[in-house]
PDB file of N, CA and C in Angstrom:
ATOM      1  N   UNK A   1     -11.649 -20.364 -19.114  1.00  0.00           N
ATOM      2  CA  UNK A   1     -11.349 -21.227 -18.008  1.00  0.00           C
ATOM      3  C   UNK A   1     -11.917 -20.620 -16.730  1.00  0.00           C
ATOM      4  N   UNK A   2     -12.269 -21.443 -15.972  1.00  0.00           N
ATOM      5  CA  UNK A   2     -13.282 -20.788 -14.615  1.00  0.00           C
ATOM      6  C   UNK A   2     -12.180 -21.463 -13.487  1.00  0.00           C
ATOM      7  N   UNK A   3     -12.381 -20.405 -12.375  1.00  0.00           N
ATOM      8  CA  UNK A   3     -11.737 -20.839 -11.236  1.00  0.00           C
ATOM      9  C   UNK A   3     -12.316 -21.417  -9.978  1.00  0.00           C
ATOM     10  N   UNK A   4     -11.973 -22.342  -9.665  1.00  0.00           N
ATOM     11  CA  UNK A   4     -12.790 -22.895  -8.929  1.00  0.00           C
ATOM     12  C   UNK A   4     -13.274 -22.066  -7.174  1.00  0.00           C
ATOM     13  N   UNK A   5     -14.693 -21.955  -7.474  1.00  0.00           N
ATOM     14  CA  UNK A   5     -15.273 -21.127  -6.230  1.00  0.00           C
ATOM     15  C   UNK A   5     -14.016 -21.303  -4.827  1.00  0.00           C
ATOM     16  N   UNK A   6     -14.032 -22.042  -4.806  1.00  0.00           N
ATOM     17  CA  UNK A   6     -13.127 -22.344  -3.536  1.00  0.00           C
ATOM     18  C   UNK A   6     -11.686 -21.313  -3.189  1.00  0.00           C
ATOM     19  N   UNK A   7     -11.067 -21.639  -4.307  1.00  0.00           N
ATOM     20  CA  UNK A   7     -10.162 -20.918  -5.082  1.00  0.00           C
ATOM     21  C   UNK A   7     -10.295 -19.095  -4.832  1.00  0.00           C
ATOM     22  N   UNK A   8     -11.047 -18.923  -5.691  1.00  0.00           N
ATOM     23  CA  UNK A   8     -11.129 -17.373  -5.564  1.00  0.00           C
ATOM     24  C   UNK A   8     -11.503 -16.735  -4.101  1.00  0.00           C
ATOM     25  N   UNK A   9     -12.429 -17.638  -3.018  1.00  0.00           N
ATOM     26  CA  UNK A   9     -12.585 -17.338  -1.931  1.00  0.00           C
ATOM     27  C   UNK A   9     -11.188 -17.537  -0.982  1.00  0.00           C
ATOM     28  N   UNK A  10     -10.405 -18.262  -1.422  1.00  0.00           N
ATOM     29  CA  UNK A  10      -9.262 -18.225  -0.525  1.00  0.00           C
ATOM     30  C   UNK A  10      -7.974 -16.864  -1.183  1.00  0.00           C
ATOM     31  N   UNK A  11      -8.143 -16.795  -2.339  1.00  0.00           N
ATOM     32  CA  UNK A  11      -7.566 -15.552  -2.364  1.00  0.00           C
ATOM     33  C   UNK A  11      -7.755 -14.254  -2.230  1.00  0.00           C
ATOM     34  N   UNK A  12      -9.258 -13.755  -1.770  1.00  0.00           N
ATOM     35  CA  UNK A  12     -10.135 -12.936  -1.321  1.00  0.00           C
ATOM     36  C   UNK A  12     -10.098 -12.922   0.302  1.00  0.00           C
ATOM     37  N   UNK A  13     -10.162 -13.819   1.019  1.00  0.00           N
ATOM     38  CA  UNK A  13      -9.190 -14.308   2.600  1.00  0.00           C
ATOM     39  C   UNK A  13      -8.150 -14.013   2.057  1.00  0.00           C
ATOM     40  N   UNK A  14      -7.209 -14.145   1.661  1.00  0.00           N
ATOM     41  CA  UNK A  14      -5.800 -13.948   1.693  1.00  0.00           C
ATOM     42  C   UNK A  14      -5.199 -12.423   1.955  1.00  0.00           C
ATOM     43  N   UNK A  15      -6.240 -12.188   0.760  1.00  0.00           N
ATOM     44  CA  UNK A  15      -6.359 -10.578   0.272  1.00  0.00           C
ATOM     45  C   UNK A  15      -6.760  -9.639   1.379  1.00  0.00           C
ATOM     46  N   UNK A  16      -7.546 -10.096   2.094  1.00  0.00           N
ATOM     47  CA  UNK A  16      -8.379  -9.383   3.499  1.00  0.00           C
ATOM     48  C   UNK A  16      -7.063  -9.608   4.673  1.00  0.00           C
ATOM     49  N   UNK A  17      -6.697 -11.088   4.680  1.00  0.00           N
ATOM     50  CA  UNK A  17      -5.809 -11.106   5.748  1.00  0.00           C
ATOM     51  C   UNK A  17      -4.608 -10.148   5.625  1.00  0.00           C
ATOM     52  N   UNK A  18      -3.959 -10.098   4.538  1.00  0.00           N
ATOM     53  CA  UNK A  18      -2.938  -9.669   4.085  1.00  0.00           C
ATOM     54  C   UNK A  18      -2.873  -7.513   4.312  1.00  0.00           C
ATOM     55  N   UNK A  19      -4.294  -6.716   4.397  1.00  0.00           N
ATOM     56  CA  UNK A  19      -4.256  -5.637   4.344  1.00  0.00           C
ATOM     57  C   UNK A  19      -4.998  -5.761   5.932  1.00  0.00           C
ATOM     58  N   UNK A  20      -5.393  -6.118   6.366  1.00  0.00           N
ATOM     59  CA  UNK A  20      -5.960  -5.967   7.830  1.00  0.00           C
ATOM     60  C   UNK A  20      -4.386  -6.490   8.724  1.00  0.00           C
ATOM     61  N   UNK A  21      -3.640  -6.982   8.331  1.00  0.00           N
ATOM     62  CA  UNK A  21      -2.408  -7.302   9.020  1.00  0.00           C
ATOM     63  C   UNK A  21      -1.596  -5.719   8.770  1.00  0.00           C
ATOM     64  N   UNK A  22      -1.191  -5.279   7.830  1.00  0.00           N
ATOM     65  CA  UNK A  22      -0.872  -4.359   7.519  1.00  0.00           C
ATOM     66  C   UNK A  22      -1.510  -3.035   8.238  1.00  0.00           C
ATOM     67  N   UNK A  23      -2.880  -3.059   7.853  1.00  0.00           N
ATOM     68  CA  UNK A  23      -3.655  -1.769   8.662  1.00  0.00           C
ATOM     69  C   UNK A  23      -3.581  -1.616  10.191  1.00  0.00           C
ATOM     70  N   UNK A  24      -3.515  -2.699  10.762  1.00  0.00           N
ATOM     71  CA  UNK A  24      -3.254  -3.026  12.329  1.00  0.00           C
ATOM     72  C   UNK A  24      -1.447  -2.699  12.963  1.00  0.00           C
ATOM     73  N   UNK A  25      -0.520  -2.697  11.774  1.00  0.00           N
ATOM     74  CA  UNK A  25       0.719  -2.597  11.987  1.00  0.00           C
ATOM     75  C   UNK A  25       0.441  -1.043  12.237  1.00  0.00           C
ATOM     76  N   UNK A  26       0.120  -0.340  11.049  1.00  0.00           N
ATOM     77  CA  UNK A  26       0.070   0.851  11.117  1.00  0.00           C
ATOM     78  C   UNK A  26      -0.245   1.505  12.319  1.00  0.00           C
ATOM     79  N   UNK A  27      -1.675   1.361  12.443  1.00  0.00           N
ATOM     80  CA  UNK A  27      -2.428   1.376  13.722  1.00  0.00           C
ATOM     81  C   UNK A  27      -1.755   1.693  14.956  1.00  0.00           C
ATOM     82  N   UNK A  28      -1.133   0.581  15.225  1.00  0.00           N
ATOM     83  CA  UNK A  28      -0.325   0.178  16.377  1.00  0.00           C
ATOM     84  C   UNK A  28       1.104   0.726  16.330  1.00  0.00           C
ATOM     85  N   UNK A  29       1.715   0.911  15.063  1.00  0.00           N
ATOM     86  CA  UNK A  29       3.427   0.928  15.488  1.00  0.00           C
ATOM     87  C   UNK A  29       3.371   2.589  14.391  1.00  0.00           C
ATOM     88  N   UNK A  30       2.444   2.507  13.186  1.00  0.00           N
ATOM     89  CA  UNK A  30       3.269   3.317  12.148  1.00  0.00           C
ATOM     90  C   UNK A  30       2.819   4.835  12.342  1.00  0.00           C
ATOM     91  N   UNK A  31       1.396   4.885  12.820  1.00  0.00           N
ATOM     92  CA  UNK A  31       1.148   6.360  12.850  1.00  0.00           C
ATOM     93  C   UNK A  31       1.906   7.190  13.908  1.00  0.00           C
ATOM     94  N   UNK A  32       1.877   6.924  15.176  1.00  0.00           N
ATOM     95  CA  UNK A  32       3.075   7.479  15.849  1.00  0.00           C
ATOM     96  C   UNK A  32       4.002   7.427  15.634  1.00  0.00           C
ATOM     97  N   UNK A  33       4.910   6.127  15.223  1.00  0.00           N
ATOM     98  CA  UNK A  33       6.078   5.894  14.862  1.00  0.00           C
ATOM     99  C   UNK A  33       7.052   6.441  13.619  1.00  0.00           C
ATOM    100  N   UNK A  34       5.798   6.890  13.049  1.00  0.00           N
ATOM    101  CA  UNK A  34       6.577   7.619  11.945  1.00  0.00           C
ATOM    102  C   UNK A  34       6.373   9.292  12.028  1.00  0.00           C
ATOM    103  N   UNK A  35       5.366   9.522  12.803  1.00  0.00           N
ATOM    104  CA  UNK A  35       5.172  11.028  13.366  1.00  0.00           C
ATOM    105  C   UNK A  35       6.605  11.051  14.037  1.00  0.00           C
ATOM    106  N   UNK A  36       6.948  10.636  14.703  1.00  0.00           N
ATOM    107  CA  UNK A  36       8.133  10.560  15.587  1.00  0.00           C
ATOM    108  C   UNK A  36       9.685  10.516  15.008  1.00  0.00           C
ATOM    109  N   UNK A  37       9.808   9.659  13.876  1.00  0.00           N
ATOM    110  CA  UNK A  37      10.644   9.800  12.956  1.00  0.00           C
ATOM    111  C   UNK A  37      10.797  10.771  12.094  1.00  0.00           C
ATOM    112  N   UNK A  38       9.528  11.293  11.792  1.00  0.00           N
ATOM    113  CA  UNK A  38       9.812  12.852  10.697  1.00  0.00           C
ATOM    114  C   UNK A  38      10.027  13.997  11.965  1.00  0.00           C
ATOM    115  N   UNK A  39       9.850  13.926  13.232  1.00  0.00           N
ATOM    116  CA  UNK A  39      10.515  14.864  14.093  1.00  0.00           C
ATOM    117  C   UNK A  39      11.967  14.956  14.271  1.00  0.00           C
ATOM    118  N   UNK A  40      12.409  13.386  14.271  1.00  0.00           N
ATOM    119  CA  UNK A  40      13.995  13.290  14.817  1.00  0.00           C
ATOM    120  C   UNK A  40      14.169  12.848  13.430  1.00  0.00           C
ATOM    121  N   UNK A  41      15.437  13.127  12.699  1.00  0.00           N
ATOM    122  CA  UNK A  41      16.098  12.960  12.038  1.00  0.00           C
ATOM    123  C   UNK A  41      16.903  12.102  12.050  1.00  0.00           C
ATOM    124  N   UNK A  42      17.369  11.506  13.261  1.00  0.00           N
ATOM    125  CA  UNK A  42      18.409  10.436  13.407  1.00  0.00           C
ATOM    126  C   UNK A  42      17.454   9.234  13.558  1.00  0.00           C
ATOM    127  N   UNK A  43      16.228   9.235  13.774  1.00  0.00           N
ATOM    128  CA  UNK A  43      15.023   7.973  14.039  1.00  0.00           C
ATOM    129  C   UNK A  43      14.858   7.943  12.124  1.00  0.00           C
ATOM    130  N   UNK A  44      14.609   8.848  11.377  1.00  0.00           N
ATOM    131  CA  UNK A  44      14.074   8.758  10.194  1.00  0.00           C
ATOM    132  C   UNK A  44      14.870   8.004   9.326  1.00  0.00           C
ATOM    133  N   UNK A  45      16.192   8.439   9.766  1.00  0.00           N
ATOM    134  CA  UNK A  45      17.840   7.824   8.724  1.00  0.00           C
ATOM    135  C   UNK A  45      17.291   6.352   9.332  1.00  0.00           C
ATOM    136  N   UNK A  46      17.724   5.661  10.369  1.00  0.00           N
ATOM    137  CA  UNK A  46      17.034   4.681  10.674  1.00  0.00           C
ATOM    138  C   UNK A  46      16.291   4.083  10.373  1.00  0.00           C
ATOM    139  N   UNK A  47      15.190   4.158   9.748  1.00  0.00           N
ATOM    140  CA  UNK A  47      13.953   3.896   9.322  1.00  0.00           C
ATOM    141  C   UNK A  47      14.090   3.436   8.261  1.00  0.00           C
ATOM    142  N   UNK A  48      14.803   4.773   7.748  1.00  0.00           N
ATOM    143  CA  UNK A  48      15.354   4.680   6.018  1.00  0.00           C
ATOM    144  C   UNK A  48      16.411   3.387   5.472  1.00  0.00           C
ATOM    145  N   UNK A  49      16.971   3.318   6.856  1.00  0.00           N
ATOM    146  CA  UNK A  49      17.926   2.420   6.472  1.00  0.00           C
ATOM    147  C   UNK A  49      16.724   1.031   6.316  1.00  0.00           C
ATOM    148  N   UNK A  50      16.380   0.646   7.614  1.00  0.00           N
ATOM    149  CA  UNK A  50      15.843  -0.265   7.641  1.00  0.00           C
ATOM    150  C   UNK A  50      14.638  -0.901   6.684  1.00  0.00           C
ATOM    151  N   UNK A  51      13.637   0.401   6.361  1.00  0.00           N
ATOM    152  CA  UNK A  51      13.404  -0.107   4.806  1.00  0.00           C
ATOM    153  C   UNK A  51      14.312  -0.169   3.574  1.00  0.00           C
ATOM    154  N   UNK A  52      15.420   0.080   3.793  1.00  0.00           N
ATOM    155  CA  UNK A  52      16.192  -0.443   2.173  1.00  0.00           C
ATOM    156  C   UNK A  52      16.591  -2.005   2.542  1.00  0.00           C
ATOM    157  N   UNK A  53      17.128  -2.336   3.657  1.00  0.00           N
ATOM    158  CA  UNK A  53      16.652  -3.937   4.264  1.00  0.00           C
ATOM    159  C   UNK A  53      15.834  -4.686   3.522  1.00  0.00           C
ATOM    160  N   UNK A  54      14.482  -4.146   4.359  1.00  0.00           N
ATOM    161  CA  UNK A  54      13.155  -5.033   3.647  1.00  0.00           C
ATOM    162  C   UNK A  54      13.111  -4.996   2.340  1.00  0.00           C
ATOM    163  N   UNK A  55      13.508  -3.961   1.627  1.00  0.00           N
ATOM    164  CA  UNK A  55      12.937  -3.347   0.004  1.00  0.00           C
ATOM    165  C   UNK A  55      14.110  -4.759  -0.913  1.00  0.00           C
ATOM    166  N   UNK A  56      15.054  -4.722  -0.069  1.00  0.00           N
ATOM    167  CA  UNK A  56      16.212  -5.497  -0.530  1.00  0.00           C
ATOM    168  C   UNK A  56      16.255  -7.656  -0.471  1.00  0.00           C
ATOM    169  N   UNK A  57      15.249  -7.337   1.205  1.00  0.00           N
ATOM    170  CA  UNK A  57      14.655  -8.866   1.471  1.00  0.00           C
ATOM    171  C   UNK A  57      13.817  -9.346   0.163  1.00  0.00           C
ATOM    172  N   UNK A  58      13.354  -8.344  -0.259  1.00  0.00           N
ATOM    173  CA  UNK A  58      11.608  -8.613  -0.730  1.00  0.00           C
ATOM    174  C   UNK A  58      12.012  -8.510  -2.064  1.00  0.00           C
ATOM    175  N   UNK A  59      13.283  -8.443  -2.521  1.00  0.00           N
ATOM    176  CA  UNK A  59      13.307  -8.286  -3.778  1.00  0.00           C
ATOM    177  C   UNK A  59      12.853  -6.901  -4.211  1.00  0.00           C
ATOM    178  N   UNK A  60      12.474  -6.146  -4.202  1.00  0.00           N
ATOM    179  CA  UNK A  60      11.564  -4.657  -4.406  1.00  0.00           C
ATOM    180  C   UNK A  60      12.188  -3.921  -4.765  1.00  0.00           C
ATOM    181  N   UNK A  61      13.347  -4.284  -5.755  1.00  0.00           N
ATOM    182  CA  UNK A  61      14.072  -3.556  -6.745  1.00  0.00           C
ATOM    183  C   UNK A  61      14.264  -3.499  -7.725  1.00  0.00           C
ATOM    184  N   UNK A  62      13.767  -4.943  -8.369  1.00  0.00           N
ATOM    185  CA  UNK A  62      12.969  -5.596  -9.191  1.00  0.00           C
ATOM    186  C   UNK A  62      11.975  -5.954  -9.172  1.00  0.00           C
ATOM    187  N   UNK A  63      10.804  -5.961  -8.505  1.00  0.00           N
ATOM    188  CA  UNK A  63       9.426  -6.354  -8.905  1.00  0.00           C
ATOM    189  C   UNK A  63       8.789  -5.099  -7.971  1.00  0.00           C
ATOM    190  N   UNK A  64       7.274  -4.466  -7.762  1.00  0.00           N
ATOM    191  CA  UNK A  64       6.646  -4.073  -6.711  1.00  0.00           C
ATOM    192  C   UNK A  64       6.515  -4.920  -5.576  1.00  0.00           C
ATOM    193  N   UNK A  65       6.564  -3.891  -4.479  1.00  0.00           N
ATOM    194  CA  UNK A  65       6.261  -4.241  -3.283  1.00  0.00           C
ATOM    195  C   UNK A  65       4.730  -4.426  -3.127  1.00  0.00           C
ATOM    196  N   UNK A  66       4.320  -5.631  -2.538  1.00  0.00           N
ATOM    197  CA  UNK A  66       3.040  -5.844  -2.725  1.00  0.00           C
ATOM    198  C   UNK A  66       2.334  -5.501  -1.207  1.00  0.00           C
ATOM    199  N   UNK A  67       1.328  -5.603  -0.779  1.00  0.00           N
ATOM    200  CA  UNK A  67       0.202  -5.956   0.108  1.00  0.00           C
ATOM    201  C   UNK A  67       0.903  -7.076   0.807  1.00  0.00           C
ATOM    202  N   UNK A  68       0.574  -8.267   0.222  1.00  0.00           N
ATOM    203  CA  UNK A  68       0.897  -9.308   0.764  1.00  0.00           C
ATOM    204  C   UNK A  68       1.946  -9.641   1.279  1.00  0.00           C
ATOM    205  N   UNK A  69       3.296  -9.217   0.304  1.00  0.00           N
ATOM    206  CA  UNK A  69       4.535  -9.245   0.572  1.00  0.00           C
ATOM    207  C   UNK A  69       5.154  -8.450   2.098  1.00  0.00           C
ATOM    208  N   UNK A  70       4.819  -7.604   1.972  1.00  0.00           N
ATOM    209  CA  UNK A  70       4.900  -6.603   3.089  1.00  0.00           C
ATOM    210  C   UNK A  70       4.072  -7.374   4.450  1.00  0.00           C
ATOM    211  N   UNK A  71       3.130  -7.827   4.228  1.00  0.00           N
ATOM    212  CA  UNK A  71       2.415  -7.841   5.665  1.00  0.00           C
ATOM    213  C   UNK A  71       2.993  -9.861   6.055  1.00  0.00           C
ATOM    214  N   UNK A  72       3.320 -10.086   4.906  1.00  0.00           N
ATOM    215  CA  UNK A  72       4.078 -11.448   5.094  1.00  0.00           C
ATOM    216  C   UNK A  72       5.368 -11.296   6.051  1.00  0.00           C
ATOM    217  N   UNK A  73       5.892 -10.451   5.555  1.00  0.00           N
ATOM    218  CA  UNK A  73       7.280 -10.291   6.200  1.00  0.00           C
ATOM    219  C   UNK A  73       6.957  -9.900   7.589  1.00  0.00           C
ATOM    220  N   UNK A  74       6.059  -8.768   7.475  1.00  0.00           N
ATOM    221  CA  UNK A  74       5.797  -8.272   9.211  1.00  0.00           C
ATOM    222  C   UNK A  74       5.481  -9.346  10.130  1.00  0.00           C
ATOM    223  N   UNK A  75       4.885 -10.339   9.157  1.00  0.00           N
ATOM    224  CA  UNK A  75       4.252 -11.166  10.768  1.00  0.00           C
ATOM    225  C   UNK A  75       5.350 -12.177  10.794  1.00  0.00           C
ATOM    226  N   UNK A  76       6.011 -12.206   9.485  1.00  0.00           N
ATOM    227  CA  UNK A  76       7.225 -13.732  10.195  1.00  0.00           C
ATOM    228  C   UNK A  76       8.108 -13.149  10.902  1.00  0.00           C
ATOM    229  N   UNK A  77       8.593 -11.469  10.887  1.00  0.00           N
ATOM    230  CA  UNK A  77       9.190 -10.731  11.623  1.00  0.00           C
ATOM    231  C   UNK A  77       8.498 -10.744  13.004  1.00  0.00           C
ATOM    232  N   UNK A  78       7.589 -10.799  13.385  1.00  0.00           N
ATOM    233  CA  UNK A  78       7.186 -10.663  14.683  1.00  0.00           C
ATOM    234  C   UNK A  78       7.258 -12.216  15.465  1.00  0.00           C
ATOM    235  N   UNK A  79       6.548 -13.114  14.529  1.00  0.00           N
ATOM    236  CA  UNK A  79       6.623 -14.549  14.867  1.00  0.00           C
ATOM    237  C   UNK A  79       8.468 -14.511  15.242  1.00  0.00           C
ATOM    238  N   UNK A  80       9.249 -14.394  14.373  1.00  0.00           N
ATOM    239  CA  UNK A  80      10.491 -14.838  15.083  1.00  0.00           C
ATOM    240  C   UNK A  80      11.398 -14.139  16.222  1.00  0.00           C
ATOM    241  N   UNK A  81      10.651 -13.495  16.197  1.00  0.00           N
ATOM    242  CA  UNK A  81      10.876 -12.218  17.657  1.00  0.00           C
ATOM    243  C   UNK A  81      10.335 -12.546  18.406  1.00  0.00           C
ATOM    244  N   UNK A  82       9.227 -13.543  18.377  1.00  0.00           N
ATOM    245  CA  UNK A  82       8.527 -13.582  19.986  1.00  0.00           C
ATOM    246  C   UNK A  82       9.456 -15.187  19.982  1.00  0.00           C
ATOM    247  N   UNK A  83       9.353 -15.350  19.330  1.00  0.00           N
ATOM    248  CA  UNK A  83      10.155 -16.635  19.446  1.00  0.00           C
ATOM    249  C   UNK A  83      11.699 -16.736  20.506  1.00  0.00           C
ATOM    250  N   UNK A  84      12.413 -15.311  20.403  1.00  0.00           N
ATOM    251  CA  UNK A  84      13.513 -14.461  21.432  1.00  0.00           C
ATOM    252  C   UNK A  84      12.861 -14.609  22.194  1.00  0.00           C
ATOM    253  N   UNK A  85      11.396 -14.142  22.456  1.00  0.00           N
ATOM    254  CA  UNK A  85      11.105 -13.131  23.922  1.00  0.00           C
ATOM    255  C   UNK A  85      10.596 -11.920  23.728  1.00  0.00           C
ATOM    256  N   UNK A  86      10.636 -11.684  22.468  1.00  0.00           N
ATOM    257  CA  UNK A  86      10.445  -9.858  22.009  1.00  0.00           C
ATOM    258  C   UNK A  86       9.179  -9.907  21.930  1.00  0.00           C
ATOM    259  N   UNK A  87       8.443  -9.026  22.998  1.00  0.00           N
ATOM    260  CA  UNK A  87       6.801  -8.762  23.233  1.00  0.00           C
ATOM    261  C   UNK A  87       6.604  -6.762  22.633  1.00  0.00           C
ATOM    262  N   UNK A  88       5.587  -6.922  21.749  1.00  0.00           N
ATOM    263  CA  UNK A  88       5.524  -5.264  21.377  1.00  0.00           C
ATOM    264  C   UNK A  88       5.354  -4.658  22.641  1.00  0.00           C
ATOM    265  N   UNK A  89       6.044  -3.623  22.491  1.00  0.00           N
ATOM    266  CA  UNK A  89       5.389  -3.141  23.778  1.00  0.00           C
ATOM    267  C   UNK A  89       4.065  -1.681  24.185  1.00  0.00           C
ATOM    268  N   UNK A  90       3.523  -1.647  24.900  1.00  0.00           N
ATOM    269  CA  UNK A  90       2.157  -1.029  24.985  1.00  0.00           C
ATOM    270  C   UNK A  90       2.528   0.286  24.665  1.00  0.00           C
ATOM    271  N   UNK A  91       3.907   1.273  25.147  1.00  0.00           N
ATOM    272  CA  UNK A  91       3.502   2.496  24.655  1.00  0.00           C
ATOM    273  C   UNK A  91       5.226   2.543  24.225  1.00  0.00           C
ATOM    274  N   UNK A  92       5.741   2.402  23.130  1.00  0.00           N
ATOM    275  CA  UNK A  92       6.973   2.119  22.287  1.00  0.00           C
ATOM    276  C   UNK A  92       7.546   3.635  22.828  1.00  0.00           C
ATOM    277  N   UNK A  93       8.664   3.570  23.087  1.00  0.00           N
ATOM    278  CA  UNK A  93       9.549   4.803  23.522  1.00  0.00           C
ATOM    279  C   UNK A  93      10.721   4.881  22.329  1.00  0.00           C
ATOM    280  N   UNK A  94       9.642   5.534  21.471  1.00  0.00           N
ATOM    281  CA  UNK A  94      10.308   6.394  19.784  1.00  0.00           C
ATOM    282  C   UNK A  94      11.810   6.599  19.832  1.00  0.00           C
ATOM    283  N   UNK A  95      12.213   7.362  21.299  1.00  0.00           N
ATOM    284  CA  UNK A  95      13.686   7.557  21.472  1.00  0.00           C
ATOM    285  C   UNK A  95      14.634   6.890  21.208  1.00  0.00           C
ATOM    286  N   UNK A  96      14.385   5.747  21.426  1.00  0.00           N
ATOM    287  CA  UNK A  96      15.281   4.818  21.516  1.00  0.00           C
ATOM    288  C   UNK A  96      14.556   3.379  20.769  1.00  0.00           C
ATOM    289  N   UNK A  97      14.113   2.872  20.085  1.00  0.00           N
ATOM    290  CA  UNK A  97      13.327   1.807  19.453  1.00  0.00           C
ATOM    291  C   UNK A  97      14.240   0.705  19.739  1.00  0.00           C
ATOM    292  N   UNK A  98      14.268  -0.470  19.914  1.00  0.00           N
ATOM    293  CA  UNK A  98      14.878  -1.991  19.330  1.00  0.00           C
ATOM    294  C   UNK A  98      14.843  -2.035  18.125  1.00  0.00           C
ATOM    295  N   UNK A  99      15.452  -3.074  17.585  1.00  0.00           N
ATOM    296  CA  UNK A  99      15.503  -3.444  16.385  1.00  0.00           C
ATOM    297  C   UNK A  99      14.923  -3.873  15.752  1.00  0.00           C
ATOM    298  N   UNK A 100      13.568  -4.657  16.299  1.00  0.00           N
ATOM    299  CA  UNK A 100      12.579  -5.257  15.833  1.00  0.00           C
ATOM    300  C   UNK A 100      11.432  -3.756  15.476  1.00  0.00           C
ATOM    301  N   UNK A 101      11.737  -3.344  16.550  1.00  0.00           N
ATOM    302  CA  UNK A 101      10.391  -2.207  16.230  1.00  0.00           C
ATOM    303  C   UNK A 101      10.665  -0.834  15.287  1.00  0.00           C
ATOM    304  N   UNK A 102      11.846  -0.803  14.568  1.00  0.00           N
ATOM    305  CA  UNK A 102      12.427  -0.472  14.170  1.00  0.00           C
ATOM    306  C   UNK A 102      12.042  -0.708  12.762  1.00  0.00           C
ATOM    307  N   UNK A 103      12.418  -1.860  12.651  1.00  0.00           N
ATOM    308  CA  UNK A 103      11.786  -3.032  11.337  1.00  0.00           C
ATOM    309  C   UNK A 103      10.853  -2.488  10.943  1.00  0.00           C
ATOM    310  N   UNK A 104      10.051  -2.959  11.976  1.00  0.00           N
ATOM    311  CA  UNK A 104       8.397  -2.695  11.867  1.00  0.00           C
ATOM    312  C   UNK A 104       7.986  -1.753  11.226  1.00  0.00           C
ATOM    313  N   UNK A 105       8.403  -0.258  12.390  1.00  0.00           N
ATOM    314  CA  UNK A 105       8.021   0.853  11.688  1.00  0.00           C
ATOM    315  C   UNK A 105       8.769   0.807  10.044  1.00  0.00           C
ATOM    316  N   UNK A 106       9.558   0.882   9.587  1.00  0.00           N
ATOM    317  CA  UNK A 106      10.222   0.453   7.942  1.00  0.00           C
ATOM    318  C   UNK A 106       8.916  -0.167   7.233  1.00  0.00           C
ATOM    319  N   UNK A 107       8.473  -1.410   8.045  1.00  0.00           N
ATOM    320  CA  UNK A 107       7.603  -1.866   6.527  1.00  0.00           C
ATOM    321  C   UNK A 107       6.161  -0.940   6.573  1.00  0.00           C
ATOM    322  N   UNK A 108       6.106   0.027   7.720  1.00  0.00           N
ATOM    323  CA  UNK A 108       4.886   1.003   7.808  1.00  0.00           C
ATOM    324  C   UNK A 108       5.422   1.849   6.661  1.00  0.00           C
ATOM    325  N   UNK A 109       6.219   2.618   6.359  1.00  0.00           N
ATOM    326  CA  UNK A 109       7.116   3.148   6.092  1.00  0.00           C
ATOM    327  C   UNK A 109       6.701   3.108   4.204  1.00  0.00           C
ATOM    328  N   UNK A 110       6.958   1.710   4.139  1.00  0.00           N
ATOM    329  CA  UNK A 110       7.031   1.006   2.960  1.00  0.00           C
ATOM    330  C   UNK A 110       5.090   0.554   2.645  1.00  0.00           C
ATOM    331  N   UNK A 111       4.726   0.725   3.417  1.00  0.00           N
ATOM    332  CA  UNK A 111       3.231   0.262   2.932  1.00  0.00           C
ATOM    333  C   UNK A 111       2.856   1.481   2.464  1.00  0.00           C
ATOM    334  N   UNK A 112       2.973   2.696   3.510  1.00  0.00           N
ATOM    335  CA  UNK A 112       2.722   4.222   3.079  1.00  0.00           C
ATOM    336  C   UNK A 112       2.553   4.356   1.767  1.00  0.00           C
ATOM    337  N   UNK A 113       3.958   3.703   1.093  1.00  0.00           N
ATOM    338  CA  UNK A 113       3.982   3.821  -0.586  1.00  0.00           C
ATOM    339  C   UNK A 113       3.412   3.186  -1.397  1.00  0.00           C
ATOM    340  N   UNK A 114       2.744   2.294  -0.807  1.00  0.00           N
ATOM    341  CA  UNK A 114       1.710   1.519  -1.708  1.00  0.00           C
ATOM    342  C   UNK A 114       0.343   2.510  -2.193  1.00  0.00           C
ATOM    343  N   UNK A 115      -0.267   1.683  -3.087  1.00  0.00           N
ATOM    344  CA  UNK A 115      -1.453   2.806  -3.995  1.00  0.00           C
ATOM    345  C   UNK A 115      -2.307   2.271  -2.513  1.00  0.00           C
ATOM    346  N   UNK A 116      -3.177   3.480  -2.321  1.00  0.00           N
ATOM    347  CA  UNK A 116      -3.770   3.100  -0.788  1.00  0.00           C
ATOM    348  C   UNK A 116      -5.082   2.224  -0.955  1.00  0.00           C
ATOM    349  N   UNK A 117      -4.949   2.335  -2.756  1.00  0.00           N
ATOM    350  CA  UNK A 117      -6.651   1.149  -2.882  1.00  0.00           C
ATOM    351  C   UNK A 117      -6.447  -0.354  -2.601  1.00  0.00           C
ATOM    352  N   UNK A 118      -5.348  -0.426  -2.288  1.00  0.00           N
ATOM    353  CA  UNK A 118      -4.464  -1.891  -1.876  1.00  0.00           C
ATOM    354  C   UNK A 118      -4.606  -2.176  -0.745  1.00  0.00           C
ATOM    355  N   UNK A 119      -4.823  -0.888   0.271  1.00  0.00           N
ATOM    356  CA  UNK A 119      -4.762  -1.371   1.634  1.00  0.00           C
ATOM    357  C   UNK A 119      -6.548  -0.667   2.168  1.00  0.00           C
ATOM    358  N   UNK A 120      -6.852  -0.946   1.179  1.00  0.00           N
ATOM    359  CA  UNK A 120      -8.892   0.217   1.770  1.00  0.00           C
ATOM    360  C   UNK A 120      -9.674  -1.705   2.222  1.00  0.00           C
TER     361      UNK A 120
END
C-alpha cells in the first residue's frame, strides 16, 4: 500500500514543526533554566514536580513521551497563557519563576529525556 505524496509531506512538516518548537523552547527557557535548577534545589523539586504534571497530562506512564506530544503541549500551554496576559519574558528571573515558566522549563526537562535523534 503506498501513501499518498501529500500525506507523507505533511507528516515530515509535522515532524519538523514539532522538534523546531521544542528546540526553540530549549533555546529560550531550558538551557539556562535548567542550569539554574540543578544549582537551587528548591527550583529543581519544582521542576520535578511539574514534570510529573505533564508526564501525567500526556499519559507518559503508559505510552512514551513523544516529540510531538511534548512540543504540542508547550505551545497550547503558551497559547492559553497569552490568552491571561502571560508574555515570556526577555531575561526570566530563575529565582522566583511563575507558573507558566515553570511548566515550560518541566517539558525542557522532559524533552532532555528523549533519544536526541528525535529532536536533531
Amino acid at each position: 500500500m503506498r501513501v499518498p505524496n501529500n500525506r507523507v509531506a505533511t507528516r515530515r512538516s509535522a515532524a519538523v514543526a514539532a522538534r523546531t518548537t521544542l528546540t526553540s523552547l530549549i533555546a529560550a527557557v531550558g538551557t539556562a533554566g535548567l542550569a539554574a535548577a540543578h544549582a537551587n534545589p528548591g527550583l529543581l523539586a519544582e521542576v520535578d514536580q511539574h514534570a510529573a504534571g505533564v508526564r501525567d497530562t500526556l499519559d507518559g506512564d503508559r505510552r512514551p513521551l513523544t516529540v510531538a506530544a511534548l512540543a504540542g503541549y508547550a505551545e497550547g500551554l503558551r497559547d492559553a497563557a497569552a490568552e491571561y496576559g502571560w508574555t515570556p519574558p526577555t531575561e526570566p528571573d530563575w529565582s522566583a519563576p511563575d507558573w507558566t515558566l515553570t511548566r515550560l522549563l518541566a517539558v525542557c526537562l522532559l524533552a532532555r529525556g528523549l533519544d536526541p535523534r528525535h529532536l536533531a
